[in-house]
N, C-alpha and C. Protein backbone atom coordinates (compact mmCIF):
# COMPACT_ATOMS: atom_id res chain seq x y z
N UNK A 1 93.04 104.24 -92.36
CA UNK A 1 91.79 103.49 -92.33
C UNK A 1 92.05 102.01 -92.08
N UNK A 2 92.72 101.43 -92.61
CA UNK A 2 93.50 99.94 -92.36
C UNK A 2 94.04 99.80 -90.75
N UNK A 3 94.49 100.68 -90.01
CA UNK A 3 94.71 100.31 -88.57
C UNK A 3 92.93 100.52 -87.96
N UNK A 4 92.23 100.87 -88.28
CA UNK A 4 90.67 100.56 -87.56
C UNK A 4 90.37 99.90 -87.98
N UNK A 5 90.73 99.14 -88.79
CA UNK A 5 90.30 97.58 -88.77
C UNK A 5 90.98 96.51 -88.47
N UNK A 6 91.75 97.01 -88.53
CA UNK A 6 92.92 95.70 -87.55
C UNK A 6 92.90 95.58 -86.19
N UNK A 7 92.63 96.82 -85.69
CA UNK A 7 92.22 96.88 -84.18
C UNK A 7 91.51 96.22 -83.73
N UNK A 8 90.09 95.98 -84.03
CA UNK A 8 88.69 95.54 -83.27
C UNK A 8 89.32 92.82 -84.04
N UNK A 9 89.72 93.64 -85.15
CA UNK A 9 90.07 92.01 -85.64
C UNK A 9 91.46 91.51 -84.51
N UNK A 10 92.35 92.18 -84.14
CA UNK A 10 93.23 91.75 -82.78
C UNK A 10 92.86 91.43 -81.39
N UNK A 11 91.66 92.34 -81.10
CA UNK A 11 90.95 92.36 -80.02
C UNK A 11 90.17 90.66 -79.88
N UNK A 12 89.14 90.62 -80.92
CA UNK A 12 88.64 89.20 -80.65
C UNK A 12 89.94 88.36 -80.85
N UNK A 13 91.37 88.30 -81.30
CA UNK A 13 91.77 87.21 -81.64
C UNK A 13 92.56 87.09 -80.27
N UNK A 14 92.84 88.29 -79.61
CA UNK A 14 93.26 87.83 -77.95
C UNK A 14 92.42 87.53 -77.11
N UNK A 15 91.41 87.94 -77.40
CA UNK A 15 90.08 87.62 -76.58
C UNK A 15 89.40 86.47 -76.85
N UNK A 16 89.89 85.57 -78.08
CA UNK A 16 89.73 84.32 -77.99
C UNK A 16 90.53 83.10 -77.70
N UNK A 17 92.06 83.75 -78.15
CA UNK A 17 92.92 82.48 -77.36
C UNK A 17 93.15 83.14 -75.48
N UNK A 18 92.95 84.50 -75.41
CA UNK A 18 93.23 83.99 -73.95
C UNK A 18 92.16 83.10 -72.61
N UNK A 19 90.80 83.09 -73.62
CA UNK A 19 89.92 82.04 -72.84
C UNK A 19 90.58 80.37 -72.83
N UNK A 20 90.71 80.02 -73.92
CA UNK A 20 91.66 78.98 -74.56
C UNK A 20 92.72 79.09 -73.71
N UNK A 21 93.44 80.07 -73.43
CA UNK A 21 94.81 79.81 -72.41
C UNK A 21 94.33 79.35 -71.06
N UNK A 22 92.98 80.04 -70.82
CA UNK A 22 92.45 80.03 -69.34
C UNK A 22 92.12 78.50 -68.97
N UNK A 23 91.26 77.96 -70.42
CA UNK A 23 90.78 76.77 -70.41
C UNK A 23 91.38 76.00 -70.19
N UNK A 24 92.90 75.96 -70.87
CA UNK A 24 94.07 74.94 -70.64
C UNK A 24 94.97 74.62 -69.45
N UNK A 25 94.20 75.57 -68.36
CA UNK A 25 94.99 75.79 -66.83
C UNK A 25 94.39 74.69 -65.97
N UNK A 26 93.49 74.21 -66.20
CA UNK A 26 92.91 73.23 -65.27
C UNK A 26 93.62 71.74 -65.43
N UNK A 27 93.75 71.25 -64.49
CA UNK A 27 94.85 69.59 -64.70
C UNK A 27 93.49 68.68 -64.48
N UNK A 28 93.96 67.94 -64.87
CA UNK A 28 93.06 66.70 -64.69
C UNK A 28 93.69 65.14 -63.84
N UNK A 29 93.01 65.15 -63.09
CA UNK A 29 93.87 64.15 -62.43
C UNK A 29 92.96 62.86 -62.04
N UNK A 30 93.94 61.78 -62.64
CA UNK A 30 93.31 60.44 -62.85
C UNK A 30 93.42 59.42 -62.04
N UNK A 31 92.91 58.97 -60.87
CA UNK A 31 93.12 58.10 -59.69
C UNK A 31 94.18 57.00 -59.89
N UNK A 32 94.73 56.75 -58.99
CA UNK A 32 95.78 56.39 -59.15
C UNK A 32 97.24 57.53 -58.90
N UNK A 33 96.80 58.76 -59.14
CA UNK A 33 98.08 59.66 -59.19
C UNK A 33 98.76 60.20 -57.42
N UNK A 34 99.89 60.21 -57.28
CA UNK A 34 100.18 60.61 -56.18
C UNK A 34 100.07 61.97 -55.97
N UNK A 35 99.23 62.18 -55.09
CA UNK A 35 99.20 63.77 -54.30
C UNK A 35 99.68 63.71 -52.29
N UNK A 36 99.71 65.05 -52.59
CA UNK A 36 100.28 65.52 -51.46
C UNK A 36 99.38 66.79 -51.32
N UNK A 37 98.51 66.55 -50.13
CA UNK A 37 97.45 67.97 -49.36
C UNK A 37 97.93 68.43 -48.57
N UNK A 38 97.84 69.88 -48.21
CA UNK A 38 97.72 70.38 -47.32
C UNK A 38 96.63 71.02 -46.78
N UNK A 39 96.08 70.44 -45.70
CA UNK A 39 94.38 71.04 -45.19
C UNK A 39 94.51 71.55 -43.47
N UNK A 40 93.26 72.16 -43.48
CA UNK A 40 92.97 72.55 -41.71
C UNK A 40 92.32 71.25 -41.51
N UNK A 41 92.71 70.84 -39.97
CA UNK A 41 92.00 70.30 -39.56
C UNK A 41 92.36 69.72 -37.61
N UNK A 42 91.85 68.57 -37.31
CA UNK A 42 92.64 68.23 -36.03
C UNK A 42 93.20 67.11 -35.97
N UNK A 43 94.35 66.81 -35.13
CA UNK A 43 95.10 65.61 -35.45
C UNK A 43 95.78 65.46 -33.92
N UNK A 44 95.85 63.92 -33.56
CA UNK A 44 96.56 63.49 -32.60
C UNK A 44 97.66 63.81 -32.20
N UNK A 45 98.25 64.15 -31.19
CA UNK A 45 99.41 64.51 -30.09
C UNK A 45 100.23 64.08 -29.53
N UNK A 46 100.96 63.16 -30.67
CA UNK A 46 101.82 62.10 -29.74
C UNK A 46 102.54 62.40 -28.81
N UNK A 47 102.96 61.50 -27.69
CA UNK A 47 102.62 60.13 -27.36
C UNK A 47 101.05 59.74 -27.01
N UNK A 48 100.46 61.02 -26.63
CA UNK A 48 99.07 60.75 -25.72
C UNK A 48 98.12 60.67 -26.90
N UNK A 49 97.08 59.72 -26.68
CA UNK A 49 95.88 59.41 -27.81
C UNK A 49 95.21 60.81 -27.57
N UNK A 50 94.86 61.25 -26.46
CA UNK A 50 94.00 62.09 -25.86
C UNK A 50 93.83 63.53 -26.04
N UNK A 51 94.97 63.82 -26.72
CA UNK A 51 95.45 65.06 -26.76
C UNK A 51 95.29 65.47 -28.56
N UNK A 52 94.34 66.90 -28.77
CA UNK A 52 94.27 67.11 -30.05
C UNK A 52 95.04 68.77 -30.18
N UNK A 53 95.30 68.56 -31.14
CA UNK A 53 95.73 69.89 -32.05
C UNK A 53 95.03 70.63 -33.15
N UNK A 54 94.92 71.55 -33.47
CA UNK A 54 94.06 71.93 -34.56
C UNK A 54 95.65 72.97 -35.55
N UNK A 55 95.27 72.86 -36.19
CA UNK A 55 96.61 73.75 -37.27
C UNK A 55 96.44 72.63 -39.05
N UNK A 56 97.39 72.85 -39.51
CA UNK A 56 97.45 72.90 -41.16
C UNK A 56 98.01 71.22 -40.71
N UNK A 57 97.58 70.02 -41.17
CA UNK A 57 97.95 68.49 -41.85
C UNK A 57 98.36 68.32 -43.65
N UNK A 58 99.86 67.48 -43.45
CA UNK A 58 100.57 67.14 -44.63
C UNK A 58 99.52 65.95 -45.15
N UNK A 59 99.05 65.61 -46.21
CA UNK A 59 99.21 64.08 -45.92
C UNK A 59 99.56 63.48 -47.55
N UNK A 60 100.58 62.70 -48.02
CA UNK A 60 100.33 62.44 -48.62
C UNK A 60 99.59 61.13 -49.12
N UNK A 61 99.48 60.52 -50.39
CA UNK A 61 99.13 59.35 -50.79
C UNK A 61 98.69 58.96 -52.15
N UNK A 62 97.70 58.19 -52.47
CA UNK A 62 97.20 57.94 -53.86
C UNK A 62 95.80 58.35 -54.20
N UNK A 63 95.62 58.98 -54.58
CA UNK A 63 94.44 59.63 -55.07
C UNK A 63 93.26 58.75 -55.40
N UNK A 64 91.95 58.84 -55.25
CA UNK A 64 91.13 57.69 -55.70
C UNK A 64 90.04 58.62 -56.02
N UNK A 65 89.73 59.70 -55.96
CA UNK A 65 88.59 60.68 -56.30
C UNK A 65 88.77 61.85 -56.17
N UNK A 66 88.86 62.93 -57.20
CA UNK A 66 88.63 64.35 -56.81
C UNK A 66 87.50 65.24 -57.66
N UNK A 67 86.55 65.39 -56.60
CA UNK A 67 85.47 66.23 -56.89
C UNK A 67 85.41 67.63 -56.55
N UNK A 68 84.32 68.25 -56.74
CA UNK A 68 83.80 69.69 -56.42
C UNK A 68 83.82 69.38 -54.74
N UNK A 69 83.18 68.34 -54.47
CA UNK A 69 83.19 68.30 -52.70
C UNK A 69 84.43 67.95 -52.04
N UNK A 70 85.31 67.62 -52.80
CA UNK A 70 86.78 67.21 -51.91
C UNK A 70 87.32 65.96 -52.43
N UNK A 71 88.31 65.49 -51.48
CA UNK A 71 89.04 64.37 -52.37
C UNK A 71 89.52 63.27 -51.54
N UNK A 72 89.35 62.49 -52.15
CA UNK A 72 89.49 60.64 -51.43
C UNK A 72 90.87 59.97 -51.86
N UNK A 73 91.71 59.68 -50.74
CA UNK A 73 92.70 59.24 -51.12
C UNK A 73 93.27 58.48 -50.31
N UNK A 74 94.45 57.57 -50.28
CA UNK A 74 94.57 56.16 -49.38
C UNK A 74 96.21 57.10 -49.04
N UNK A 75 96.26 57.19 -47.74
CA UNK A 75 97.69 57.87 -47.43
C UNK A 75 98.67 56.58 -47.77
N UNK A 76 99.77 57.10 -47.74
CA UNK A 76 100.94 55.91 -48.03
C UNK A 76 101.07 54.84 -46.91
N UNK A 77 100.64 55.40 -45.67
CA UNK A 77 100.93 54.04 -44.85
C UNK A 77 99.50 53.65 -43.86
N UNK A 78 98.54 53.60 -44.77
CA UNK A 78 97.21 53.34 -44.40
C UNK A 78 96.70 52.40 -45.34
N UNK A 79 95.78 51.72 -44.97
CA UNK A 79 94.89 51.01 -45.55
C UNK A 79 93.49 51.64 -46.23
N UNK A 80 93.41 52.51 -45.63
CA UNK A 80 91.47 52.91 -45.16
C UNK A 80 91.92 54.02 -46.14
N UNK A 81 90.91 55.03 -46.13
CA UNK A 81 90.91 55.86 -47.41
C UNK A 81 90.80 57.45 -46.36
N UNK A 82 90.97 57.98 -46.68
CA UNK A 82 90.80 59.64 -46.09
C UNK A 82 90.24 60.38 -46.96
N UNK A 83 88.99 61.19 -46.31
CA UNK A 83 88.12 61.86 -47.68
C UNK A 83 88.38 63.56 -46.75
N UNK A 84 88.67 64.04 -47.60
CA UNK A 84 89.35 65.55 -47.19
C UNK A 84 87.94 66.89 -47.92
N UNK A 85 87.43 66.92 -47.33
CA UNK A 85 86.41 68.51 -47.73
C UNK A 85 87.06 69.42 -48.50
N UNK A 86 86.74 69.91 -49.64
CA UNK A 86 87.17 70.71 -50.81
C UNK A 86 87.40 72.16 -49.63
N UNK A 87 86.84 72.19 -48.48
CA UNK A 87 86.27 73.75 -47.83
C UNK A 87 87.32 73.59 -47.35
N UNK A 88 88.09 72.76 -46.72
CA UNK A 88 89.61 72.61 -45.78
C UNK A 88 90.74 72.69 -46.26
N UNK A 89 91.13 72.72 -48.14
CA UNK A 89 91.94 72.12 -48.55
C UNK A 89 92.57 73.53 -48.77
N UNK A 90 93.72 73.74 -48.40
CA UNK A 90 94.55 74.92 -48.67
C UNK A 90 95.39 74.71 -49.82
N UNK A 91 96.09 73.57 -50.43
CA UNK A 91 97.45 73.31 -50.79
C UNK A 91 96.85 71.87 -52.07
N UNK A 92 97.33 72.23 -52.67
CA UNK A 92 97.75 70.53 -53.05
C UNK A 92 98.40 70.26 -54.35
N UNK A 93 99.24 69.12 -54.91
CA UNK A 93 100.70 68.91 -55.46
C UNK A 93 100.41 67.28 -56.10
N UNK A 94 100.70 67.23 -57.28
CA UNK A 94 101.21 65.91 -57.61
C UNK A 94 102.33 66.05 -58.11
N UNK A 95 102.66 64.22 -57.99
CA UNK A 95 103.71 64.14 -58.13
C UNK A 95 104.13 63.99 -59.51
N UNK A 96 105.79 64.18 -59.76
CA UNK A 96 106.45 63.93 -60.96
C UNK A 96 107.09 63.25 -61.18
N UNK A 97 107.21 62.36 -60.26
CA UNK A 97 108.30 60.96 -60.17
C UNK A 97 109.92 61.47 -59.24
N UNK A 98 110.72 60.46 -59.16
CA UNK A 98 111.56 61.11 -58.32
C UNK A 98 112.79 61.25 -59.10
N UNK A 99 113.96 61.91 -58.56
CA UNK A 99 115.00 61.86 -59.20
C UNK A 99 115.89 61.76 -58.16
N UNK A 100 117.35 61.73 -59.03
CA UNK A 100 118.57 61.42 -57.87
C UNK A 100 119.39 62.74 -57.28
N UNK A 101 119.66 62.71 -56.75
CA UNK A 101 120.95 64.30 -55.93
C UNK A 101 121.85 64.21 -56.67
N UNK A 102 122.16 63.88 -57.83
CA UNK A 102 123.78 63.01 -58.07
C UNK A 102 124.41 64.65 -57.87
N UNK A 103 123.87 65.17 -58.89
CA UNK A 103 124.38 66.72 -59.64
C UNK A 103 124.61 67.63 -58.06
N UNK A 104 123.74 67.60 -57.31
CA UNK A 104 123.69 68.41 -56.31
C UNK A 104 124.74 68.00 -55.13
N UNK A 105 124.87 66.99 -54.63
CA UNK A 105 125.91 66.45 -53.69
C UNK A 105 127.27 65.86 -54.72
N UNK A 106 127.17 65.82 -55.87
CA UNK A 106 128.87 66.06 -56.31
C UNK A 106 129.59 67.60 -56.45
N UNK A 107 128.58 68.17 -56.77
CA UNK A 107 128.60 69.89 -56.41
C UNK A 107 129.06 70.53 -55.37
N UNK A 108 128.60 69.76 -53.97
CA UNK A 108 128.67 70.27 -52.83
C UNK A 108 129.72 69.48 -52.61
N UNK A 109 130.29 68.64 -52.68
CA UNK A 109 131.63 67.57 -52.55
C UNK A 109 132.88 68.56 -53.15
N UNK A 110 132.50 68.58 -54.54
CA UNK A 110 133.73 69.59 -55.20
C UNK A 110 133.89 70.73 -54.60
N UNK A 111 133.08 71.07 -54.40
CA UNK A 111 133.30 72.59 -53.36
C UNK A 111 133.97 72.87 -52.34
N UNK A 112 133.23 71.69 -51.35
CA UNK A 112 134.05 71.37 -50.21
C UNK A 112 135.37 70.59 -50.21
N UNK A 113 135.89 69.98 -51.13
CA UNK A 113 137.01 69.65 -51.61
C UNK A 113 138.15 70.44 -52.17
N UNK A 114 137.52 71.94 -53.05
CA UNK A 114 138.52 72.97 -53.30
C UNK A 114 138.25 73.54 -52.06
N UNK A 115 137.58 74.04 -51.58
CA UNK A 115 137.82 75.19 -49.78
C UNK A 115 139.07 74.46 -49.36
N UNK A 116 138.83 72.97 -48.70
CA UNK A 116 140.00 72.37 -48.29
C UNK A 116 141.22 72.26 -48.60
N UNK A 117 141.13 72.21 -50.37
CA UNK A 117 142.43 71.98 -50.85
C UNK A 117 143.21 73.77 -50.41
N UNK A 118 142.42 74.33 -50.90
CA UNK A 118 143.09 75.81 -50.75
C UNK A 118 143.65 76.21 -49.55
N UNK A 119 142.97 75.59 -48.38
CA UNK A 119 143.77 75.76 -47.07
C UNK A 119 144.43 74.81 -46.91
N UNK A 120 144.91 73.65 -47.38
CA UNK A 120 145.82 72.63 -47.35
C UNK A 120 146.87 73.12 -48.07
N UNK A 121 146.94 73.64 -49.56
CA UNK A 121 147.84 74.17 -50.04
C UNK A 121 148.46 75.31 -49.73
N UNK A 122 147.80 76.42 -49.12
CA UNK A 122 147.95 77.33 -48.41
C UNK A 122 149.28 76.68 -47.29
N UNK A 123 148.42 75.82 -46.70
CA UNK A 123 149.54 75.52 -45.34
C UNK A 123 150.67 75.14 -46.18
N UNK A 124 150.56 73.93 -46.80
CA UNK A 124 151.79 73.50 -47.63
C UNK A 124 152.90 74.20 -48.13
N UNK A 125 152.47 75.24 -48.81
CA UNK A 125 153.41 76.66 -49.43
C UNK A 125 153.71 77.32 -48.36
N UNK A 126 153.38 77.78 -47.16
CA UNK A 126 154.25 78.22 -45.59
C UNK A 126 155.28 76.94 -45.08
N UNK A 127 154.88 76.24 -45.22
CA UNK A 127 155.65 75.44 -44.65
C UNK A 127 157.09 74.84 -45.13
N UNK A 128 157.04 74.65 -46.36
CA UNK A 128 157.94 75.01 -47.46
C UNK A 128 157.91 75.47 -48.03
N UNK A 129 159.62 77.15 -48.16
CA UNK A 129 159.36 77.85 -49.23
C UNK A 129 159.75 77.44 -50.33
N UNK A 130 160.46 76.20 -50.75
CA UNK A 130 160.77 76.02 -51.71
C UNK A 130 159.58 75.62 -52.76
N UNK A 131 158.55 75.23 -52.40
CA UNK A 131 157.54 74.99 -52.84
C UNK A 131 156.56 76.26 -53.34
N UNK A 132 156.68 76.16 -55.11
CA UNK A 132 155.38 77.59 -55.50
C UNK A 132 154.29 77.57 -55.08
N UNK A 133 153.94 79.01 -54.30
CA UNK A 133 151.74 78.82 -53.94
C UNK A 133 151.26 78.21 -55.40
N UNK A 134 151.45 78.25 -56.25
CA UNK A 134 150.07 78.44 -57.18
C UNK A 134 150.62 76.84 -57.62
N UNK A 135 151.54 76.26 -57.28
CA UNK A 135 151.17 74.72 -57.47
C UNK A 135 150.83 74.20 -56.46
N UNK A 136 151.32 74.77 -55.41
CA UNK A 136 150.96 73.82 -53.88
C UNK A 136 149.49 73.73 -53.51
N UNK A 137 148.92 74.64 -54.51
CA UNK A 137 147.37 75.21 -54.60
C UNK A 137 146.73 74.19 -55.80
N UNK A 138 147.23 74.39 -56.46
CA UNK A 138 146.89 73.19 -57.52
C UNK A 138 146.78 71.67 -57.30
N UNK A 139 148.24 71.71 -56.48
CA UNK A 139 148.52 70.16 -56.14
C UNK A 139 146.90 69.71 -55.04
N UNK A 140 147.26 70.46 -54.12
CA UNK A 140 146.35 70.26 -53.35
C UNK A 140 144.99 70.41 -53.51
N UNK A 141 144.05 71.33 -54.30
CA UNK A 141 142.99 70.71 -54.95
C UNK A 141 142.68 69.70 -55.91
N UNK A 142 143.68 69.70 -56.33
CA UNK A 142 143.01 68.65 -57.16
C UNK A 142 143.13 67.35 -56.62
N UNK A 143 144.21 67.03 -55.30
CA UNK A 143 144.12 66.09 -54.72
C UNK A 143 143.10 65.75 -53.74
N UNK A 144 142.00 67.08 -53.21
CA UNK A 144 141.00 66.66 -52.44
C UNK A 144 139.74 66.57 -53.50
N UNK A 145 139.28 68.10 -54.37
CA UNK A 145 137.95 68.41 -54.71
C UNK A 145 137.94 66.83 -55.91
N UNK A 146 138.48 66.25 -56.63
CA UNK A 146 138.19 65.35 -57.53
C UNK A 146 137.97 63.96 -56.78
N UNK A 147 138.21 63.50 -55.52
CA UNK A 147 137.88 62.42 -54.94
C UNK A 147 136.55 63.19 -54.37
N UNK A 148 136.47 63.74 -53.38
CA UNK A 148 135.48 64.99 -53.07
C UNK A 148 134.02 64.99 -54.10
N UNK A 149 134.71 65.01 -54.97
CA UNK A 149 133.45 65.40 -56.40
C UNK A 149 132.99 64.26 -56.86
N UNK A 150 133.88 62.45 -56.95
CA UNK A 150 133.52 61.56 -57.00
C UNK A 150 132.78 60.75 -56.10
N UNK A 151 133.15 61.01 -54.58
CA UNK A 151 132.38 60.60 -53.56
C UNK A 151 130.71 60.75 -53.50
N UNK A 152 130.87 62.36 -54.05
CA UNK A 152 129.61 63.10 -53.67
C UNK A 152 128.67 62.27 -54.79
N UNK A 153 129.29 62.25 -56.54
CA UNK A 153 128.69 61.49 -56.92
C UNK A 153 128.02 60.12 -56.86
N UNK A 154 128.37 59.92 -56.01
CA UNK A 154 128.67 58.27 -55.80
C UNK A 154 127.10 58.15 -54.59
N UNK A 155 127.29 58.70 -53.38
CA UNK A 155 126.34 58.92 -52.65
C UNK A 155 125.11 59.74 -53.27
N UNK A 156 125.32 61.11 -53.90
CA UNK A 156 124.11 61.69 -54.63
C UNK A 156 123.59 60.55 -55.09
N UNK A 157 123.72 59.74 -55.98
CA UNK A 157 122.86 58.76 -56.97
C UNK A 157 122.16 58.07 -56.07
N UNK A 158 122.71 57.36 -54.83
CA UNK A 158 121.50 56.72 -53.89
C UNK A 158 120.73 57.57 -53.28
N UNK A 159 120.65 58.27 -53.43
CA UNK A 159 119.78 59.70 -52.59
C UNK A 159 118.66 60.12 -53.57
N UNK A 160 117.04 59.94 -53.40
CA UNK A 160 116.51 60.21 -54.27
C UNK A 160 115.56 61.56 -53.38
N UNK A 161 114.79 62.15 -54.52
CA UNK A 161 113.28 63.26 -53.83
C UNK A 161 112.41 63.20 -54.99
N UNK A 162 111.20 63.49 -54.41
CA UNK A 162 109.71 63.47 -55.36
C UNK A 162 109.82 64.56 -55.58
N UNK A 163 109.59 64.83 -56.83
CA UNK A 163 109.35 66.41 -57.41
C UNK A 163 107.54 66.08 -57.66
N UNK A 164 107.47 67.83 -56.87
CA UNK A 164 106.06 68.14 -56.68
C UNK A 164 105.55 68.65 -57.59
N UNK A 165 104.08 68.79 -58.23
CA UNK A 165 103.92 70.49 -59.11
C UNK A 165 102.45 70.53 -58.63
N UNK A 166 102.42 72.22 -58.16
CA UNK A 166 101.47 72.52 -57.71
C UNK A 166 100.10 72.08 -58.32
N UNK A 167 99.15 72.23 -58.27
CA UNK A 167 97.26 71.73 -58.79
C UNK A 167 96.59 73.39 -58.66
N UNK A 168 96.88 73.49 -59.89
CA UNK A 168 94.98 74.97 -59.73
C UNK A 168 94.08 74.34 -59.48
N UNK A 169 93.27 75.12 -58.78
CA UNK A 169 92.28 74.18 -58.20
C UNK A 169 91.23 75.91 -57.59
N UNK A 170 90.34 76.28 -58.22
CA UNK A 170 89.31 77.47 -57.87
C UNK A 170 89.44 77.70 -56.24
N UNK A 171 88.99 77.14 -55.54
CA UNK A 171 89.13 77.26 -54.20
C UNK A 171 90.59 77.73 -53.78
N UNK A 172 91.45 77.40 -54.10
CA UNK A 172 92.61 77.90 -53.65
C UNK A 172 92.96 79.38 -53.83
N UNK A 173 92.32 79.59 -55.04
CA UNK A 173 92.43 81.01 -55.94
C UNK A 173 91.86 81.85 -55.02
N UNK A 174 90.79 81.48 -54.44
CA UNK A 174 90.26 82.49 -54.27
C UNK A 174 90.23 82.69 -52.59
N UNK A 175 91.37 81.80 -52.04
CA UNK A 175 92.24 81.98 -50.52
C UNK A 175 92.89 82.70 -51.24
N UNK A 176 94.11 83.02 -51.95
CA UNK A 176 95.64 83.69 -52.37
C UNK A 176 95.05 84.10 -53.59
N UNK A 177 95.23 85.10 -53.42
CA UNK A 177 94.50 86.32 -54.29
C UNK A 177 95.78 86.19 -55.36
N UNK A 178 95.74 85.85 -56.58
CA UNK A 178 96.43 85.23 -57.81
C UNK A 178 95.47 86.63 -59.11
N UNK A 179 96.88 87.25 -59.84
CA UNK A 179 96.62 87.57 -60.86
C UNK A 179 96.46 86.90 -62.14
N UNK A 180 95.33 87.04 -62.90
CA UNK A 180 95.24 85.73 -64.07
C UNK A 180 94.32 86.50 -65.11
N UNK A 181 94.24 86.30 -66.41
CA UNK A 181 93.38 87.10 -67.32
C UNK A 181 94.08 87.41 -67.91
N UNK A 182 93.41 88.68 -68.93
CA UNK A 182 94.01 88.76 -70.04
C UNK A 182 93.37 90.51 -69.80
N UNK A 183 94.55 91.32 -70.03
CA UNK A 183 94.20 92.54 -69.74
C UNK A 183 94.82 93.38 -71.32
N UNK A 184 94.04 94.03 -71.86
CA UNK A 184 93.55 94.80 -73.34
C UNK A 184 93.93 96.34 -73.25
N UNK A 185 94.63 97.20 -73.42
CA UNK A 185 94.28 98.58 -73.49
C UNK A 185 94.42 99.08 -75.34
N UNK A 186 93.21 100.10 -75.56
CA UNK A 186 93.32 100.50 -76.24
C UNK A 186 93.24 102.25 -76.37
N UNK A 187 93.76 102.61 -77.09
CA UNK A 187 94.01 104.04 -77.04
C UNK A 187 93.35 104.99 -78.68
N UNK A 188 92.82 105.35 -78.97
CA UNK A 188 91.76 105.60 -80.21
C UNK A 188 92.11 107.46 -80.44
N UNK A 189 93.09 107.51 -81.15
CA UNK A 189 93.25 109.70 -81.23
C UNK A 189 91.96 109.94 -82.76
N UNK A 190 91.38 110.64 -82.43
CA UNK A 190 90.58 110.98 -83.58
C UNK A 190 91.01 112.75 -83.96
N UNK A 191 91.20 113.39 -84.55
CA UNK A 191 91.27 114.75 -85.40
C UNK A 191 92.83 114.68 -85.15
N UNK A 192 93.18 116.05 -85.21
CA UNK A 192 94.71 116.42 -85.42
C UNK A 192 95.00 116.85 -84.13
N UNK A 193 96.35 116.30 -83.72
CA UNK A 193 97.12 117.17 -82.54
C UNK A 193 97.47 118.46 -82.77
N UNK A 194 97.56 119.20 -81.62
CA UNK A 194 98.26 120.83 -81.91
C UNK A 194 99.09 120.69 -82.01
């Protein structure tokens, strides 16, 4: 008797935080913030003024309005403002500030610094047998991948990228068919099994 009543009391209590989860999906975004759209529309053909294209436009910039009708924003190397139709907008991303490569191009430095060493040491140990592989292998990585791994550090750190994060945004949802909700089964045996 105690599990039929715990049942129907679990039911509202997922059925009330998962509206609450739903509620908490929407971002709010406060002018001033950097976004990045992606919309349909038409756009110039360089070199020729004359010449249009129609297909998908990047643009980014600073945000100054986003409504139900679309969104107003000053691209990065404009003055004037660009107001984009909520009906065009396929895509869109703010930003998270940027960070450095350090981790990623000292990574790819060390790497490419042991490949090398290993075929450097490789040659080294043929060339003299008096010389053991597994130091001539040693010697020789560690004499390329650790300058290799410092370089990379060195350049990663001046190397920066904007980290993006996507925007829910209704209209998009309902281009890219997205699973979302809160799905319940219940199963109820009443008398005795055979």
């Amino acid at each position: 008797m105690t599990k039929m009543r715990i049942a129907p009391l679990a039911c509202l209590l997922l059925l009330a935080t998962g509206s609450q989860l739903l509620a908490q999906q929407t971002t709010e975004l406060a002018p001033g913030t950097r976004v990045r759209l992606w919309y349909t529309g038409i756009r110039h053909v360089s070199p020729s003024p004359t010449e249009m294209q129609a297909g998908f436009i990047r643009l980014s910039g600073t945000l100054r309005r986003w409504d139900a009708d679309g969104v107003l924003i000053r691209p990065n190397s404009a003055s004037h403002l660009v107001r984009v139709p909520s009906s065009l907008l396929m895509r869109a991303e703010i930003s998270r500030g940027r960070r450095t490569l350090t981790r990623e191009v000292a990574a790819f430095g060390t790497t490419a610094g042991v490949l090398l060493g290993v075929i450097w040491g490789l040659d080294r140990a043929a060339a003299n047998p008096d010389l053991h592989v597994t130091r001539a292998l040693f010697e020789s990585m560690a004499c390329l991948a650790l300058p290799a791994g410092f370089l990379g550090a060195f350049f990663g750190s001046r190397l920066t990228v904007e980290e993006w994060e996507p925007v829910p945004w209704p209209q998009f949802r309902s281009r890219r068919p997205q699973l979302q909700g809160l799905a319940l089964q219940m199963i109820f045996t009443l008398g005795s099994s055979p």
